[in-house]
N, C-alpha and C. Protein backbone atom coordinates (compact mmCIF):
# COMPACT_ATOMS: atom_id res chain seq x y z
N UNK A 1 76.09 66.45 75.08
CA UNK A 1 77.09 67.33 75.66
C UNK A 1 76.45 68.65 76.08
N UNK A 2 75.72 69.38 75.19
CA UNK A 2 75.15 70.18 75.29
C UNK A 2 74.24 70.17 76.55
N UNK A 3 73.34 69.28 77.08
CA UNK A 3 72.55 68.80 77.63
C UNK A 3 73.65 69.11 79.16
N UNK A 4 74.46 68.37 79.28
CA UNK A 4 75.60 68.70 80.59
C UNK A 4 75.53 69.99 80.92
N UNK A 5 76.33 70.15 79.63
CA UNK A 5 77.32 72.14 80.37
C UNK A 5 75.68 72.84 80.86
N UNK A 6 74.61 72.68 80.47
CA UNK A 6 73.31 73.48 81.01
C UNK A 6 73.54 73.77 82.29
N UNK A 7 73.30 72.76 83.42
CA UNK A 7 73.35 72.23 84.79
C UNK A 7 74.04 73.22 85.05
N UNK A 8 75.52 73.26 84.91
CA UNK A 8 77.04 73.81 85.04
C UNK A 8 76.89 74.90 85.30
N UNK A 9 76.61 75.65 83.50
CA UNK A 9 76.14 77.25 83.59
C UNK A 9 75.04 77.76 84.50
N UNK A 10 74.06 77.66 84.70
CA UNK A 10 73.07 77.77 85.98
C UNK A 10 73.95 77.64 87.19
N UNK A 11 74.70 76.40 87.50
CA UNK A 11 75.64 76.67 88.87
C UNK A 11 76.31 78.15 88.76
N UNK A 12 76.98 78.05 87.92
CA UNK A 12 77.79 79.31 87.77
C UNK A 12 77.41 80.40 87.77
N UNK A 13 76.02 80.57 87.11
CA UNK A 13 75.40 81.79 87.15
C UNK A 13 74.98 82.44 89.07
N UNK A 14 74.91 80.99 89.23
CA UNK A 14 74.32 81.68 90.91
C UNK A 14 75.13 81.62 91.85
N UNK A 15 76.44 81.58 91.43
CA UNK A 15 77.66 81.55 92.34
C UNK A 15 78.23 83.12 91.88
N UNK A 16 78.05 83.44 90.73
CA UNK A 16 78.40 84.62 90.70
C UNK A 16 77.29 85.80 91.03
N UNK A 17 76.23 85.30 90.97
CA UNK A 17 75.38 86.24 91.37
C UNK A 17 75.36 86.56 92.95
N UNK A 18 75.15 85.30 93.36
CA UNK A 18 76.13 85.03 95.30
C UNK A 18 76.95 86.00 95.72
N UNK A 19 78.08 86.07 94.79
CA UNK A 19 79.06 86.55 95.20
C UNK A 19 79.19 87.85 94.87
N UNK A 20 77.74 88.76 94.16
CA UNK A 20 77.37 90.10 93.93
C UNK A 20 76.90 90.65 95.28
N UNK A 21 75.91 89.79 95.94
CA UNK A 21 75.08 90.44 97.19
C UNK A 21 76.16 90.95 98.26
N UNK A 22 75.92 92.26 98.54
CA UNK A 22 76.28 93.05 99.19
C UNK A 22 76.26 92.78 100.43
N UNK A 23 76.91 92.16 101.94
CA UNK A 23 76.64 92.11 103.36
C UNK A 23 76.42 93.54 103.90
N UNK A 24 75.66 93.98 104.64
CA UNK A 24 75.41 95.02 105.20
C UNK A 24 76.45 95.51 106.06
N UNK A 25 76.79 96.93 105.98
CA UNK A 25 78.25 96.49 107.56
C UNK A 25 78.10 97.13 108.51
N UNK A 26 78.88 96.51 109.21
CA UNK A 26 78.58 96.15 110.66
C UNK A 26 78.48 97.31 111.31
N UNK A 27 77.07 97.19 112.45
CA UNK A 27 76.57 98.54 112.94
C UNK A 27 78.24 99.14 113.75
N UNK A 28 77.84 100.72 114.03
CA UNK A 28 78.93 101.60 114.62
C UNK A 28 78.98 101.55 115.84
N UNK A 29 79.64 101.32 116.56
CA UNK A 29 79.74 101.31 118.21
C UNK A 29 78.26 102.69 118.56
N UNK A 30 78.40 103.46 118.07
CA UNK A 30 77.58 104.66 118.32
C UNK A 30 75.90 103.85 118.12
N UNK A 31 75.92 102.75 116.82
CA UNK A 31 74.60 102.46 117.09
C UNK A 31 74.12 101.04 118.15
N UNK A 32 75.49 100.22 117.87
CA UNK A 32 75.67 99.68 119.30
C UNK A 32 74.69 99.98 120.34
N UNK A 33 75.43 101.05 121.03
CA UNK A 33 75.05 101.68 121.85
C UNK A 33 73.52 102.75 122.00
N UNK A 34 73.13 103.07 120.96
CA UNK A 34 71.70 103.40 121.02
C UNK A 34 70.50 102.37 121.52
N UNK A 35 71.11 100.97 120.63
CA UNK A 35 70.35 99.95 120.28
C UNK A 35 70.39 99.41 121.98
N UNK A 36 71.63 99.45 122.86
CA UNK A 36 71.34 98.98 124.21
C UNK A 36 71.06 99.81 125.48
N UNK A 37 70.88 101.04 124.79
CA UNK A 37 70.56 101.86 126.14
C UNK A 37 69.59 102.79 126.23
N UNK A 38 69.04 103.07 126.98
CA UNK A 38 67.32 103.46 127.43
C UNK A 38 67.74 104.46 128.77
N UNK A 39 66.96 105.71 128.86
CA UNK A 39 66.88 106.22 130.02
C UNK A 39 65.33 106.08 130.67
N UNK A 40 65.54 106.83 132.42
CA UNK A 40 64.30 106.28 132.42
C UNK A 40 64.05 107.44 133.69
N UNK A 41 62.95 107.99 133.83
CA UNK A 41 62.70 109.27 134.73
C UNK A 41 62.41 108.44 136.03
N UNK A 42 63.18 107.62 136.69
CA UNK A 42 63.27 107.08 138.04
C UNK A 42 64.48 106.78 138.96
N UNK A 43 64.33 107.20 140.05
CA UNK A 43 65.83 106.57 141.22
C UNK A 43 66.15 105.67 140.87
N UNK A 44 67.64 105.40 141.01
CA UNK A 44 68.81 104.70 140.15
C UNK A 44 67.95 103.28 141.05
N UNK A 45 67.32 103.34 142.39
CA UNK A 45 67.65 102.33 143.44
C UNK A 45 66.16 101.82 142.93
N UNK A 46 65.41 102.39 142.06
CA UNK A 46 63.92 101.84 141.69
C UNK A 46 64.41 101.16 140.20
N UNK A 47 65.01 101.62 139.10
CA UNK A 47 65.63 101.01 138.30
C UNK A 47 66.32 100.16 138.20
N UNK A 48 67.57 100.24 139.24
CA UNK A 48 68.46 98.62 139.41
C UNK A 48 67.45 97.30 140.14
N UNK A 49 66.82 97.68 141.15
CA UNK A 49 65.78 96.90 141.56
C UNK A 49 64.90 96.18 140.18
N UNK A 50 64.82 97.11 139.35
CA UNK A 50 63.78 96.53 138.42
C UNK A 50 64.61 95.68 137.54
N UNK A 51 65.86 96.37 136.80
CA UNK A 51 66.72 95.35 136.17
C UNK A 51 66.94 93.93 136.40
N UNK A 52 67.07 94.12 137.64
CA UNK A 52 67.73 92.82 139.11
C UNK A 52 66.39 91.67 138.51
N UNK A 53 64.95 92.26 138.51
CA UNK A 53 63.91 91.42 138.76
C UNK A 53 64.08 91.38 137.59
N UNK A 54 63.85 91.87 136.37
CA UNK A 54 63.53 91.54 135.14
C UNK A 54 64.64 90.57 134.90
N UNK A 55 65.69 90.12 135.30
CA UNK A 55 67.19 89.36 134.27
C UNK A 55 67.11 88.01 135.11
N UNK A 56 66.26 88.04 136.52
CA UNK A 56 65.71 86.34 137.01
C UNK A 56 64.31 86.45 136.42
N UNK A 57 63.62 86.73 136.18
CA UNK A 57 62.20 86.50 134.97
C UNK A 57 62.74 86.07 134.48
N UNK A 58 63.53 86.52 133.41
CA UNK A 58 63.92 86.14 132.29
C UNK A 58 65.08 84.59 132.93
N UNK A 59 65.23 84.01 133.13
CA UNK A 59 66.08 83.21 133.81
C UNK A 59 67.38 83.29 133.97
N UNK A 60 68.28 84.16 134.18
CA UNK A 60 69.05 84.74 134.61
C UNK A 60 69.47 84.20 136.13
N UNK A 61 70.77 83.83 136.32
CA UNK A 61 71.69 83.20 137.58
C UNK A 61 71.98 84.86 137.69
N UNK A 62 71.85 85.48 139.06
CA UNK A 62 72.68 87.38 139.38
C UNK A 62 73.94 86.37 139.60
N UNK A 63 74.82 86.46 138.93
CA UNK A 63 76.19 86.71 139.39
C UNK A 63 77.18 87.89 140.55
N UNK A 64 76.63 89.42 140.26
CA UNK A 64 77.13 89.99 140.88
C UNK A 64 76.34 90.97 141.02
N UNK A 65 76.05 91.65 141.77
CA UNK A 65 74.78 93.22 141.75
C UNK A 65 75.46 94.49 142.60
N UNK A 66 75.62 95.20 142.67
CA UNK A 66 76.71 96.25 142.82
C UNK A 66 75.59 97.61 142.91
N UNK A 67 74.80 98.05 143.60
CA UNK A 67 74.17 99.41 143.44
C UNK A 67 74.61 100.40 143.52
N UNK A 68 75.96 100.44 144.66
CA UNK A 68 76.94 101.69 144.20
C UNK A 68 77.54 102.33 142.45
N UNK A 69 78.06 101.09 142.45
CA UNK A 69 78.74 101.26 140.80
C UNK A 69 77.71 100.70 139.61
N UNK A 70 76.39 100.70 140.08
CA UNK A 70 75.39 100.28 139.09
C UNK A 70 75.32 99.27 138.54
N UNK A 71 76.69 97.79 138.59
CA UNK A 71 76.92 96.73 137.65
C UNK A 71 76.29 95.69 138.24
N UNK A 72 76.10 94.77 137.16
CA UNK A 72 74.96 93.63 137.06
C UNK A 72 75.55 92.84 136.38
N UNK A 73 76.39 92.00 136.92
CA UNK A 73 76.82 90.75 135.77
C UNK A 73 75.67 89.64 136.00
N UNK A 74 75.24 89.08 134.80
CA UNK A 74 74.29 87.84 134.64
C UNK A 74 74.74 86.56 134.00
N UNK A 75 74.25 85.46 134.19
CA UNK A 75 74.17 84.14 132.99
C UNK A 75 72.93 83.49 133.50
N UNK A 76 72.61 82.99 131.70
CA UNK A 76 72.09 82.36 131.77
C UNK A 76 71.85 80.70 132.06
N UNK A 77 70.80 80.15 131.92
CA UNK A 77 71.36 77.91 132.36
C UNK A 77 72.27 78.26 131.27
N UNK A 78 73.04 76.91 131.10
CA UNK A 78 73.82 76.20 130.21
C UNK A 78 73.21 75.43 129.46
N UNK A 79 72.85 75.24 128.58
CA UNK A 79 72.63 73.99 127.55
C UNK A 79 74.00 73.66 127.08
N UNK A 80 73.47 72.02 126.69
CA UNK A 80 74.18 71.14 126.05
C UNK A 80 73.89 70.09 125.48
N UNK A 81 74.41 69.88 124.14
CA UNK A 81 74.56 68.49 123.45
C UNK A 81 74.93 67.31 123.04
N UNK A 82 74.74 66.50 123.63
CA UNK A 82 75.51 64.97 122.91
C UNK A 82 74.67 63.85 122.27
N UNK A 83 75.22 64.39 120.82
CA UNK A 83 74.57 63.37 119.97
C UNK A 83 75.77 62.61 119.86
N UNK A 84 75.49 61.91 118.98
CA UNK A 84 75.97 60.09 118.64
C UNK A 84 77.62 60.84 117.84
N UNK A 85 77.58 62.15 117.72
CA UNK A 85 78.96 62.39 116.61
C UNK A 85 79.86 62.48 118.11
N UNK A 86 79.30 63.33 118.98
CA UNK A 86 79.92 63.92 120.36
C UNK A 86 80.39 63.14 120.99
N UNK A 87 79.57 62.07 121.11
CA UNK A 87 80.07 60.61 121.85
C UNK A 87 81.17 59.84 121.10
N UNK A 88 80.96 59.45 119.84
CA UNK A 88 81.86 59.09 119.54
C UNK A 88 83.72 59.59 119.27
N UNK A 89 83.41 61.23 119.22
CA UNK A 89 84.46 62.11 119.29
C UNK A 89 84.95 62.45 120.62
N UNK A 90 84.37 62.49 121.94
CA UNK A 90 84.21 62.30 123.20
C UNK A 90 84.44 63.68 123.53
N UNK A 91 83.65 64.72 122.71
CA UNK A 91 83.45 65.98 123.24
C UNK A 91 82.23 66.11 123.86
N UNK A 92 82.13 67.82 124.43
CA UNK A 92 81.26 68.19 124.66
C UNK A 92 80.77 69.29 124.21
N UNK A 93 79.59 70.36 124.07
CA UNK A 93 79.54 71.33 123.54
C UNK A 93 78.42 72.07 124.60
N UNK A 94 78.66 73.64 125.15
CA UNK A 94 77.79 74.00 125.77
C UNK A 94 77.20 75.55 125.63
N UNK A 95 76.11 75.86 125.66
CA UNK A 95 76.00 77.09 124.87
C UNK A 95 75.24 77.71 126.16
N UNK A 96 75.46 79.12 126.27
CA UNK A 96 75.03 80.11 127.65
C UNK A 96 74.92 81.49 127.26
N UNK A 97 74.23 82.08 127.32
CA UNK A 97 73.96 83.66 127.56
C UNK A 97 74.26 84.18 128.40
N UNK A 98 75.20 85.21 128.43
CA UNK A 98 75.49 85.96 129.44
C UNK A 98 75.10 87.58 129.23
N UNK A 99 75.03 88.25 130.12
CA UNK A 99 74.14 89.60 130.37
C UNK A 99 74.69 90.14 131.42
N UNK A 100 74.55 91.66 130.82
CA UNK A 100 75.57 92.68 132.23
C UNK A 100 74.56 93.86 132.02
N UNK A 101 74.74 94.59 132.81
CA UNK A 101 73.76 96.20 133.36
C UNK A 101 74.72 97.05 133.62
N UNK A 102 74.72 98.05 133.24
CA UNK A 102 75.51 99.28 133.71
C UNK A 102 74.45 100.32 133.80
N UNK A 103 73.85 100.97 135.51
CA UNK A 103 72.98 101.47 135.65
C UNK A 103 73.89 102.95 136.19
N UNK A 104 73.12 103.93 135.54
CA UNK A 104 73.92 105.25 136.29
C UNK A 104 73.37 106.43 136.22
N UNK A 105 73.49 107.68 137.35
CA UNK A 105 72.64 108.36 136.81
C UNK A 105 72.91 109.62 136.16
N UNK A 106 72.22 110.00 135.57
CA UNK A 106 73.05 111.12 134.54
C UNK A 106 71.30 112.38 134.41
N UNK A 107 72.64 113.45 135.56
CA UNK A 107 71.33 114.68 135.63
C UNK A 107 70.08 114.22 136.07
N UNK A 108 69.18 114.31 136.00
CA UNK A 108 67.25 113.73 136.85
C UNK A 108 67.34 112.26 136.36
N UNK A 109 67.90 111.87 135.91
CA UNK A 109 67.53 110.60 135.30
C UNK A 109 68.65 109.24 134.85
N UNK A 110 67.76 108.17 134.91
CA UNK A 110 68.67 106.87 135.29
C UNK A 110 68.64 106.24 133.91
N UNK A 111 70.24 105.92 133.54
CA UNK A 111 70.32 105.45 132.12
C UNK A 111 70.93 103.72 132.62
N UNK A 112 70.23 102.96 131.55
CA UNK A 112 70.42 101.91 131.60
C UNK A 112 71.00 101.46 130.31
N UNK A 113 72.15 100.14 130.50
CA UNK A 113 72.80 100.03 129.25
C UNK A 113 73.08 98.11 129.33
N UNK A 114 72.67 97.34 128.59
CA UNK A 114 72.60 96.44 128.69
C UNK A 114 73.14 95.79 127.44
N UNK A 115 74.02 94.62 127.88
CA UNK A 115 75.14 94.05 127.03
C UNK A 115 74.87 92.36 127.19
N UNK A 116 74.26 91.45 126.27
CA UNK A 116 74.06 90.17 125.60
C UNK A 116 75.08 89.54 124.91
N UNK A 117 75.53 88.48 125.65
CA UNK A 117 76.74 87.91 124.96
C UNK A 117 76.34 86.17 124.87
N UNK A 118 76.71 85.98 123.31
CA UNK A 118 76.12 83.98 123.19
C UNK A 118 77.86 83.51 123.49
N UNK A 119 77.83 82.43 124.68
CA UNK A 119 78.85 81.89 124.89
C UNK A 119 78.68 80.20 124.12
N UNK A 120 80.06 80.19 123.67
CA UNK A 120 79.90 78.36 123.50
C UNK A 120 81.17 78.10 123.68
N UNK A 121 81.20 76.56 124.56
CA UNK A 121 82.40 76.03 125.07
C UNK A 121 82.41 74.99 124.18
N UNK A 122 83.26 74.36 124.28
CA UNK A 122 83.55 72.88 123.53
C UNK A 122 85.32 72.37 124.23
N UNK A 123 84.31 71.43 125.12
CA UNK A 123 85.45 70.75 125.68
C UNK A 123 85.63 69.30 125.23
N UNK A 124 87.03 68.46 124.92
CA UNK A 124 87.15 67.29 124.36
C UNK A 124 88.31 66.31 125.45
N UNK A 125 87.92 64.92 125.33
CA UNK A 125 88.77 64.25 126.18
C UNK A 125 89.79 64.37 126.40
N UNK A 126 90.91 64.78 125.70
CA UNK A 126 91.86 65.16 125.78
C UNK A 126 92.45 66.32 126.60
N UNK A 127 91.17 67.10 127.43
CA UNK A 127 91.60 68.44 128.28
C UNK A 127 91.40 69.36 127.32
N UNK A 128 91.39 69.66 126.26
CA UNK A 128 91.89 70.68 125.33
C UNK A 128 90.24 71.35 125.52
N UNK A 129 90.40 72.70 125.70
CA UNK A 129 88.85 73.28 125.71
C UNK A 129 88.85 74.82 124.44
N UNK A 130 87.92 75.42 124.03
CA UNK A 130 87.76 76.31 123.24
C UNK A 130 86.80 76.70 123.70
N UNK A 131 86.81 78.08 123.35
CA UNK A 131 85.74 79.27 124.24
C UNK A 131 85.05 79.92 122.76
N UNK A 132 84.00 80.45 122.40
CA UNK A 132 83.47 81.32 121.33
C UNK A 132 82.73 82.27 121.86
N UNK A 133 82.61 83.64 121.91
CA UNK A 133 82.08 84.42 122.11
C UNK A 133 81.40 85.01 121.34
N UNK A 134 80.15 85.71 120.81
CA UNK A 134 79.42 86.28 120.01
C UNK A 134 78.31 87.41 120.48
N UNK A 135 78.69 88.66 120.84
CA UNK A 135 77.40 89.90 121.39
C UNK A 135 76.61 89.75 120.43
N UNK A 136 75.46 89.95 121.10
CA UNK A 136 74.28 89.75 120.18
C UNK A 136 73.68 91.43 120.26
N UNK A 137 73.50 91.23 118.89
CA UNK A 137 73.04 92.94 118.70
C UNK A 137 71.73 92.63 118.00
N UNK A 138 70.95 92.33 118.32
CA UNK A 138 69.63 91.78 117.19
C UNK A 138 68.94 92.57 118.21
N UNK A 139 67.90 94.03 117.55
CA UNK A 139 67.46 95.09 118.66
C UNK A 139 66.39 94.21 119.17
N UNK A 140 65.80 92.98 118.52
CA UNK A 140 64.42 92.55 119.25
C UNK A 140 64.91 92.30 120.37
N UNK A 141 65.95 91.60 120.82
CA UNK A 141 66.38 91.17 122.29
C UNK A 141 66.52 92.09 123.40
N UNK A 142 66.79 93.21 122.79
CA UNK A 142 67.20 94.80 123.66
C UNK A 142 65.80 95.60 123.60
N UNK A 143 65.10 95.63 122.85
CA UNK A 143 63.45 95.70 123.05
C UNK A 143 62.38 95.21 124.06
N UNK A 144 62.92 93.72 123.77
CA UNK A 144 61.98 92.66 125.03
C UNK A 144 62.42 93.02 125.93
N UNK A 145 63.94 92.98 126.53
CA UNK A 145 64.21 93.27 127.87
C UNK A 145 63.98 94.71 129.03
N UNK A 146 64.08 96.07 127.99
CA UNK A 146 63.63 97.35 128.08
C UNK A 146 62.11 97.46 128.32
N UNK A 147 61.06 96.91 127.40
CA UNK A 147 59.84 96.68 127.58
C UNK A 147 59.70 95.89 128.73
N UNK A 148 60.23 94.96 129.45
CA UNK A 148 60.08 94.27 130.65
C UNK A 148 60.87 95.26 131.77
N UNK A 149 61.32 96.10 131.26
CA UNK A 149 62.28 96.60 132.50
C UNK A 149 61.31 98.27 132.89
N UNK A 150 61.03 98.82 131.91
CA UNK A 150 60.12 99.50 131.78
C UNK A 150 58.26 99.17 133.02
N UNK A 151 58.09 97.77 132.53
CA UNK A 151 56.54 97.32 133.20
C UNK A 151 57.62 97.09 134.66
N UNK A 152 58.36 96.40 135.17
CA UNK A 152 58.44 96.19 136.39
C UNK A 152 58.60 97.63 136.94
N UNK A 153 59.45 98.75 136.38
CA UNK A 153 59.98 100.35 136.71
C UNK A 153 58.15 100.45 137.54
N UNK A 154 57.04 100.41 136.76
CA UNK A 154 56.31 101.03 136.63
C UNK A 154 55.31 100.53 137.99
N UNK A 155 55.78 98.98 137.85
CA UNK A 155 54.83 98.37 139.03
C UNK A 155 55.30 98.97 140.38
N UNK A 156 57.02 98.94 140.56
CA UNK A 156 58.07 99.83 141.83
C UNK A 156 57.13 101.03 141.91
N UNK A 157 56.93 101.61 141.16
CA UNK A 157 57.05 102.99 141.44
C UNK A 157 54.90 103.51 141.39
N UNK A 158 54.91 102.23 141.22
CA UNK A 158 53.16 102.53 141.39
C UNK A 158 52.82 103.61 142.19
């Protein structure tokens, strides 16, 4: 008997210890926004140019490009999966990145603000579809793209 409850208590111990760890919370719109925006000592029309090129590098469909009002809607391909559960359930599931620019200029200089969103669809035979949305705030992604937006700024303006 003794030998049993061991197993048990160890479960228990690490379900309550689980349920000690602290989640971090969730960044402030204020850092949000640090984390996606960059200024940059160049014409709005040498910066959106560079955005434009850096978001097809990166494989990016331009949806819309706007140099007056600075906006840049993007997506990325679509992926999708059908394994043997999908088929037999007769769904589908499709996952996409989407990406926007808000370029503007503020006093000598051009601020750039860039917004990453993970899309997933899931559509099933029946017509019935579901949408999931998720911004991605992970700064490496807003790093890579700034550091690429930065080297093309630099090649423009050679």
């Amino acid at each position: 008997m003794f030998a049993m409850t061991r197993p048990l208590t160890g479960i228990a111990v690490c379900v309550v210890l689980a349920g000690c760890v602290q989640m971090p919370p969730p960044p402030t719109p204020v850092q949000i926004q640090s984390v996606q925006t960059r200024e940059y000592e160049e014409s709005k029309q040498v910066v959106f140019a560079s955005v434009m090129s850096v978001f097809q590098d990166l494989g990016y469909i331009v949806n819309s490009a706007d140099l007056a009002t600075g906006f840049i809607t993007t997506e990325g391909l679509a992926t999708g999966e059908i394994g043997i559960l999908e088929w037999l359930l007769n769904t589908s599931q499709v996952s996409q990145t989407r990406a926007t620019a808000f370029i503007e200029e503020v006093d000598d200089k051009t601020r750039v603000r860039l917004n990453f969103v993970e899309t997933w669809q899931e559509s099933r035979g029946d017509g019935q579809a579901r949408r999931r949305d998720r911004p991605i705030l992970e700064g490496e992604v807003y790093e890579n793209a700034f550091d690429r937006i930065e080297n093309a700024i630099f090649v423009r303006s050679g």
